[in-house]
N, C-alpha and C. Protein backbone atom coordinates (compact mmCIF):
# COMPACT_ATOMS: atom_id res chain seq x y z
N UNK A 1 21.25 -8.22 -4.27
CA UNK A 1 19.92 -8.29 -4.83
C UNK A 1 19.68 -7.03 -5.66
N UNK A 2 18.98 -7.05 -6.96
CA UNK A 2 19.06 -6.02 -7.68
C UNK A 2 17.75 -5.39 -7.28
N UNK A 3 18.32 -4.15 -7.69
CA UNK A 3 17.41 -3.02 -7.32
C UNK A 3 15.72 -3.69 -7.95
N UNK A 4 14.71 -3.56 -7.27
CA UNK A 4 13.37 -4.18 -7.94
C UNK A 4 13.09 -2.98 -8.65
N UNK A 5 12.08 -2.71 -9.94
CA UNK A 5 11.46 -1.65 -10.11
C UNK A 5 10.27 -1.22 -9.96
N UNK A 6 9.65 0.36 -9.59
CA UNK A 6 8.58 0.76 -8.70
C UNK A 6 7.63 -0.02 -9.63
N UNK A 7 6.16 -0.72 -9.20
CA UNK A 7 5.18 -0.71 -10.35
C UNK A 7 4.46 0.57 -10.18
N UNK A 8 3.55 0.92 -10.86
CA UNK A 8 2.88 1.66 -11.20
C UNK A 8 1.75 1.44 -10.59
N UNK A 9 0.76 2.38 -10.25
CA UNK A 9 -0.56 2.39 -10.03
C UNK A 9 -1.56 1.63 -11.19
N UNK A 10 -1.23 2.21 -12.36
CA UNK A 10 -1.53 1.38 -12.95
C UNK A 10 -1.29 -0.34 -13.04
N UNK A 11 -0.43 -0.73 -13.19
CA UNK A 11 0.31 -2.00 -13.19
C UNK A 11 -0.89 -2.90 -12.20
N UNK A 12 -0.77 -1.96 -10.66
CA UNK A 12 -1.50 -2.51 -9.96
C UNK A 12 -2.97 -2.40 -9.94
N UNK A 13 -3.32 -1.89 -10.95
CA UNK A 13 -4.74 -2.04 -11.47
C UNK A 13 -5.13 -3.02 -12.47
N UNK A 14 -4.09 -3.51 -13.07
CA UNK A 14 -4.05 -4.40 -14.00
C UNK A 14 -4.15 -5.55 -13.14
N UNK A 15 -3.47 -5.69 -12.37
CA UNK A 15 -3.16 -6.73 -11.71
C UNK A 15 -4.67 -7.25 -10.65
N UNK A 16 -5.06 -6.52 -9.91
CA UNK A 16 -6.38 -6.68 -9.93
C UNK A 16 -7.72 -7.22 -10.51
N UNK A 17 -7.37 -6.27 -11.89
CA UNK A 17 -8.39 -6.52 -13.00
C UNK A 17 -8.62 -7.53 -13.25
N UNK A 18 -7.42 -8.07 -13.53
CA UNK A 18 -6.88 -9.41 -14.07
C UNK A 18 -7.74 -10.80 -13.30
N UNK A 19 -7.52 -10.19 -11.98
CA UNK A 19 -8.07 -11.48 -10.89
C UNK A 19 -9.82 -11.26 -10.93
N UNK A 20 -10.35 -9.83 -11.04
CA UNK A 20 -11.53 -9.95 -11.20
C UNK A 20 -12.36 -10.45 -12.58
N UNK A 21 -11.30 -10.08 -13.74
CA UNK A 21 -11.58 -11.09 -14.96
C UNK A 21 -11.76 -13.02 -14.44
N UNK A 22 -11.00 -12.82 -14.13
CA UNK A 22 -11.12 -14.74 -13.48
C UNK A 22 -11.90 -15.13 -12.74
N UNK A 23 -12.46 -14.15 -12.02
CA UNK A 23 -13.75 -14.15 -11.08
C UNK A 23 -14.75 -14.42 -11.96
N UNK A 24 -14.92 -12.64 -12.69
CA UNK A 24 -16.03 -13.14 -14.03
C UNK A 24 -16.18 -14.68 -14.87
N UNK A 25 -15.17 -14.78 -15.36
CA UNK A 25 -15.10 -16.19 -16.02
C UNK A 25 -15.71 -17.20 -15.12
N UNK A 26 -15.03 -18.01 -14.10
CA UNK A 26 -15.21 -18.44 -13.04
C UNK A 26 -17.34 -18.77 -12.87
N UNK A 27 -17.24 -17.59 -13.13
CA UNK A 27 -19.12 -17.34 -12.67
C UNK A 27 -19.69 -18.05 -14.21
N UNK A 28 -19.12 -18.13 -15.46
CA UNK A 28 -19.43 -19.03 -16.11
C UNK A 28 -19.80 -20.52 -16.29
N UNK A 29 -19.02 -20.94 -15.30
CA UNK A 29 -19.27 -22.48 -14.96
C UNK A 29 -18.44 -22.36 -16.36
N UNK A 30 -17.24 -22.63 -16.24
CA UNK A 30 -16.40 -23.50 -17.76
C UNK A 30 -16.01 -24.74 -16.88
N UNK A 31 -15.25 -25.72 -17.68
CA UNK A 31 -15.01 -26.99 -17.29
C UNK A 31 -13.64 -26.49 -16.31
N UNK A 32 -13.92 -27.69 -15.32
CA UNK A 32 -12.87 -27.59 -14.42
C UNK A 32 -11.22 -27.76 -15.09
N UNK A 33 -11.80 -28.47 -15.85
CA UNK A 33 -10.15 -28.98 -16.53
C UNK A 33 -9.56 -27.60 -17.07
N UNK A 34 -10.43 -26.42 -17.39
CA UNK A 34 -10.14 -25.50 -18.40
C UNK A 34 -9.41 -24.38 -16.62
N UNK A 35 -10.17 -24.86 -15.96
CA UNK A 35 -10.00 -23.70 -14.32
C UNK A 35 -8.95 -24.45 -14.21
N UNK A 36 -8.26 -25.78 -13.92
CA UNK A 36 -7.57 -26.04 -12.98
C UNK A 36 -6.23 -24.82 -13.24
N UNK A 37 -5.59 -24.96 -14.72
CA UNK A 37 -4.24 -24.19 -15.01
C UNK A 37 -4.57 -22.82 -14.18
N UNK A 38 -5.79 -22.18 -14.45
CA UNK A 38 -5.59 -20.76 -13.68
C UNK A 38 -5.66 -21.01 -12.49
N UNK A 39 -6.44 -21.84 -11.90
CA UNK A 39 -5.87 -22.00 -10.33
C UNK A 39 -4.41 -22.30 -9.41
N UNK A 40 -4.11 -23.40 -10.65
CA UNK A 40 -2.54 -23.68 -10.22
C UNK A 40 -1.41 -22.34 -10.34
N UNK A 41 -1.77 -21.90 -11.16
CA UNK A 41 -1.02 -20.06 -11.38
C UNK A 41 -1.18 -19.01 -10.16
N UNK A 42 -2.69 -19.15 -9.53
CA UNK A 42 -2.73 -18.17 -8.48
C UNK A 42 -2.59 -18.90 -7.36
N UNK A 43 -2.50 -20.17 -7.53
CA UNK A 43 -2.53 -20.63 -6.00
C UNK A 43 -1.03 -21.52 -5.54
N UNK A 44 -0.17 -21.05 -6.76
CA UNK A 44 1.26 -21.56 -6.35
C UNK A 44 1.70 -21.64 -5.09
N UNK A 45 2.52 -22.49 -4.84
CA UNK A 45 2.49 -22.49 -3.35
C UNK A 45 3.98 -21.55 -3.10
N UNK A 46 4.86 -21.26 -4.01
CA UNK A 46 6.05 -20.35 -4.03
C UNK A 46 5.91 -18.87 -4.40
N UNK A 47 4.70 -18.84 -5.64
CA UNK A 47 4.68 -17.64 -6.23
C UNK A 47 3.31 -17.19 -6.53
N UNK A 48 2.29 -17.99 -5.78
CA UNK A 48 0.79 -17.38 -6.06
C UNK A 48 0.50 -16.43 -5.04
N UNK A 49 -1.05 -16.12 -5.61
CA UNK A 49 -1.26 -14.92 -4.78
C UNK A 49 -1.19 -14.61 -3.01
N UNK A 50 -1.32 -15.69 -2.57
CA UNK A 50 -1.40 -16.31 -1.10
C UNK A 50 0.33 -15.79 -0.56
N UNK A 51 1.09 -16.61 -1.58
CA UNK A 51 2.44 -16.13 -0.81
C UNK A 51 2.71 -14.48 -1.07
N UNK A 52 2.28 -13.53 -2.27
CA UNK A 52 2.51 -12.50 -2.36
C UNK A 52 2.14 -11.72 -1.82
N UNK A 53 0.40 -11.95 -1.48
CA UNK A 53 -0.17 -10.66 -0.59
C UNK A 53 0.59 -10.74 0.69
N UNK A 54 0.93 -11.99 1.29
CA UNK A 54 1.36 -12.09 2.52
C UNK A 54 2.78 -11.17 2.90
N UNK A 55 3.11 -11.55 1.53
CA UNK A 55 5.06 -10.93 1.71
C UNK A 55 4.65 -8.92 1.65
N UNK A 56 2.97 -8.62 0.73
CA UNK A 56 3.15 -7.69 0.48
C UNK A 56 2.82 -6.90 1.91
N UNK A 57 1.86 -7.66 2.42
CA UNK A 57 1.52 -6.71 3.41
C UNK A 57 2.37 -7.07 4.95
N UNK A 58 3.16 -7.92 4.99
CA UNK A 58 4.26 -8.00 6.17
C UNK A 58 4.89 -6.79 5.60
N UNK A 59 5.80 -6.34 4.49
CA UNK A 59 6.56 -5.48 3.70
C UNK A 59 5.86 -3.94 4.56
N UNK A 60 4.84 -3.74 3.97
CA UNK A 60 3.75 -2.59 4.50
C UNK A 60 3.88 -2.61 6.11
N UNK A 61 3.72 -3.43 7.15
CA UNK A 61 3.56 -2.99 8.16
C UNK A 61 5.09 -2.96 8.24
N UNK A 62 5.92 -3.52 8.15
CA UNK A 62 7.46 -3.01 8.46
C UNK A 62 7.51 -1.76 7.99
N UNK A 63 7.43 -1.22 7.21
CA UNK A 63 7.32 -0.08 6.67
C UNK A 63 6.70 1.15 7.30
N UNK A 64 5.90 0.81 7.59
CA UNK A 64 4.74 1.51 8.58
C UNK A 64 5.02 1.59 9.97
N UNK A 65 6.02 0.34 10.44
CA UNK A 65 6.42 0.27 11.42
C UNK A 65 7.97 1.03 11.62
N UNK A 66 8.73 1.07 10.52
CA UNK A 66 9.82 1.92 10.93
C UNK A 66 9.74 3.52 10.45
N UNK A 67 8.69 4.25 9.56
CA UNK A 67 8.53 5.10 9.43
C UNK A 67 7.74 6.02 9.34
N UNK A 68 7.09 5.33 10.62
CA UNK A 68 6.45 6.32 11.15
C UNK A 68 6.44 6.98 12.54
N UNK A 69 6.56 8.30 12.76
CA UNK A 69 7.09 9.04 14.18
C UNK A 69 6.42 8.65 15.14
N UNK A 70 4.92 8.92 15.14
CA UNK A 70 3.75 8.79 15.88
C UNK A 70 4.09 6.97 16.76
N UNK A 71 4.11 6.88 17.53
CA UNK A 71 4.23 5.80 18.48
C UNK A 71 2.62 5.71 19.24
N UNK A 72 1.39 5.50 18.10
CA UNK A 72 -0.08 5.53 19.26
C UNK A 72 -1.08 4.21 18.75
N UNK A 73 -1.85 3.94 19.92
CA UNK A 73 -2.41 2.96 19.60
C UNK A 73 -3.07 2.64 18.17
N UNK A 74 -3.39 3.51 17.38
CA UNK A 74 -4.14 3.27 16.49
C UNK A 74 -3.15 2.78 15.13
N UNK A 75 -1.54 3.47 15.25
CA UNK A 75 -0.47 2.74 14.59
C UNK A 75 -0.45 1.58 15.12
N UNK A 76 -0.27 1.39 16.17
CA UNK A 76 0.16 -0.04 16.50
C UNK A 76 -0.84 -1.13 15.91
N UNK A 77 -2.45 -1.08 15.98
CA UNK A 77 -3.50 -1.60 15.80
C UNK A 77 -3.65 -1.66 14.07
N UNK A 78 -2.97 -0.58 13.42
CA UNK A 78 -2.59 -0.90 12.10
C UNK A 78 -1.68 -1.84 11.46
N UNK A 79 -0.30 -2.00 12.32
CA UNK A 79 0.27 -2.91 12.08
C UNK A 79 0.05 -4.08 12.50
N UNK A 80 -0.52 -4.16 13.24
CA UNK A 80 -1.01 -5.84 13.69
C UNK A 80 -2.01 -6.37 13.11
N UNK A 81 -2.88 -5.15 12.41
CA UNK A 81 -4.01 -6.03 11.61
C UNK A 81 -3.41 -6.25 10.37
N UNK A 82 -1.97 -5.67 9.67
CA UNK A 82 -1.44 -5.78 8.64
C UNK A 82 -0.54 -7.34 8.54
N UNK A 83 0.05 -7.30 10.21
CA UNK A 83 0.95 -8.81 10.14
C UNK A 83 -0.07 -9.88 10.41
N UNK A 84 -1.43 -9.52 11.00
CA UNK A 84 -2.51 -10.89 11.13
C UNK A 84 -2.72 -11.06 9.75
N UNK A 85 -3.00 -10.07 9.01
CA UNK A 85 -3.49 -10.47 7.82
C UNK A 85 -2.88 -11.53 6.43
N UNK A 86 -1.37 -10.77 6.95
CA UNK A 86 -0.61 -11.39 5.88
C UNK A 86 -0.34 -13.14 6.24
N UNK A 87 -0.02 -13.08 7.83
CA UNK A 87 -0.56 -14.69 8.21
C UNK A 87 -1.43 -15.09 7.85
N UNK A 88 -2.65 -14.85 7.81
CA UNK A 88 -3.86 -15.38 7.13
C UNK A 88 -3.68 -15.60 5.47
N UNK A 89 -3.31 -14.94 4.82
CA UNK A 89 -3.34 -14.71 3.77
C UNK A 89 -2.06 -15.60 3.40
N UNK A 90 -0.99 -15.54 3.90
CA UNK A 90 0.19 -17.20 3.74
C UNK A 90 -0.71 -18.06 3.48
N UNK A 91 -1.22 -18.53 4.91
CA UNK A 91 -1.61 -19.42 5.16
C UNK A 91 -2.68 -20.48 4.40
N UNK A 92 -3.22 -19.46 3.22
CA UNK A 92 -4.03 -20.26 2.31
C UNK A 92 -3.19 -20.59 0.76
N UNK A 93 -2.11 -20.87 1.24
CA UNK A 93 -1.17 -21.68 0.35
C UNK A 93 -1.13 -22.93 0.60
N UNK A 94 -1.88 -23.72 1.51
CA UNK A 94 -2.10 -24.90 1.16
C UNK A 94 -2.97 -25.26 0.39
N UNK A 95 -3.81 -24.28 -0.28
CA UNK A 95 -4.90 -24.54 -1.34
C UNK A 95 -4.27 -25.02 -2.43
N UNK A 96 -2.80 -25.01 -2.54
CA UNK A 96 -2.10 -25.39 -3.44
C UNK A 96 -2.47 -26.67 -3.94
N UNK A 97 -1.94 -27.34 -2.83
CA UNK A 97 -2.37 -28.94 -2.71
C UNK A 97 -3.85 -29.43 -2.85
N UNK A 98 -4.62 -28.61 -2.62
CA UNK A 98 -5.94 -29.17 -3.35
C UNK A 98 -6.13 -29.11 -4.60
N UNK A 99 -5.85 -28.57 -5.49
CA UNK A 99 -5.19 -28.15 -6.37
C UNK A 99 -4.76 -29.07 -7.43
N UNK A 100 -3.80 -29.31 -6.61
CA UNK A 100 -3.35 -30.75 -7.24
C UNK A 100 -3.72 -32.05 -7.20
N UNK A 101 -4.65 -32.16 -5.64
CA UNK A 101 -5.52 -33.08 -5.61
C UNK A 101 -6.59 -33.38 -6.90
N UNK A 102 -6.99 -32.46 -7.04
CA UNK A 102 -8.25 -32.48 -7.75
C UNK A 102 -7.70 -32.74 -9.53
N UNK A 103 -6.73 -32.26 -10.02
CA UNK A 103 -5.79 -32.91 -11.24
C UNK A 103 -6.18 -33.96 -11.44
N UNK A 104 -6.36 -35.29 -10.35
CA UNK A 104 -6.66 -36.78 -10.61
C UNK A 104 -7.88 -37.33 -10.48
N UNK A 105 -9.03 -36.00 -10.58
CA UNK A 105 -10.65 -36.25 -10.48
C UNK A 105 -11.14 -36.06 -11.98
N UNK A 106 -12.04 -36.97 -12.51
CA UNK A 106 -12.18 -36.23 -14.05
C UNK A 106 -13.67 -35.79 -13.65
N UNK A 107 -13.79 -34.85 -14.27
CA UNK A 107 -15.42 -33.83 -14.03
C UNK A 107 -15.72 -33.54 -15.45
N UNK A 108 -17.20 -33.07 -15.23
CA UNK A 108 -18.40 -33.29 -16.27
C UNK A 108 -18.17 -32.26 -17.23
N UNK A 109 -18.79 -32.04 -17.77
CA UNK A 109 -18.76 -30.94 -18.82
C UNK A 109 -19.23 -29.77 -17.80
N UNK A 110 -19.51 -28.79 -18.00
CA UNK A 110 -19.63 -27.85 -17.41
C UNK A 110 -21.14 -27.26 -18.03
N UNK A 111 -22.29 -27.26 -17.47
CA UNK A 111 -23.55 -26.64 -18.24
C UNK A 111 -23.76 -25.06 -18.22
N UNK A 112 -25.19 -25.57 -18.93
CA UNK A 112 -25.22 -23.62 -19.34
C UNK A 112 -25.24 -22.99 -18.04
N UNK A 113 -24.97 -21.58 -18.14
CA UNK A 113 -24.51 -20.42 -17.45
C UNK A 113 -26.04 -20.37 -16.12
N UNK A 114 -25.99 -20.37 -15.23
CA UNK A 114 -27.21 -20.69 -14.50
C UNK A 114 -27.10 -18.64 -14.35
N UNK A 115 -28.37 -18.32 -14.00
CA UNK A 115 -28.91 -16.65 -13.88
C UNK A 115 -28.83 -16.37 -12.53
N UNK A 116 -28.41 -15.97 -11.88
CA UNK A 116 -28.84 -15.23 -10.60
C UNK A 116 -29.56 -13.94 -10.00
């Protein structure tokens, strides 16, 4: 397996951004047909965000778990909220499939921007 390369702090700010841009949008009310492609992108069931945070933060508590000296409850309580999480966070890769459910629903136009 080839060496991966480090991202950047930055990178991972982008990467963020990115998802809170889609949030913003999102709060537009655009047509579903126009959401479904970005949903199917983050909610891949191989390579969306669900399977990545999960792989990222199992990665992190192994990590955390082999290098660090300290053997005390509050490590341990770190890594277990890191491997619950990333289970949780798998685990909403079946949103995939709704996903695709919804592909075979046709929906309305999308109206103006409501104020909150």
């Amino acid at each position: 397996m080839p060496n991966p390369s480090v991202p950047s702090a930055d990178q991972v700010a982008q990467a963020t951004a990115t998802l809170a841009q889609t949030k913003d949008y999102l709060r537009t009310r655009p047509p579903v047909s126009d959401v479904l492609p970005l949903l199917a992108g983050l909610l891949d069931e191989d390579t969306g965000v669900p399977i990545l945070l999960g792989d990222v933060l199992r990665s992190a508590a192994r990590l955390v778990d082999q290098q660090t000296s300290a053997d005390t409850d509050e490590i341990r309580l770190i890594i277990t909220g890191l491997r619950e999480a990333a289970q949780e966070a798998t685990d909403w890769h079946v949103l995939h499939w709704d996903v695709q459910r919804l592909r075979g629903y046709a929906f309305e136009t999308a109206g103006p921007p409501t104020t909150t």
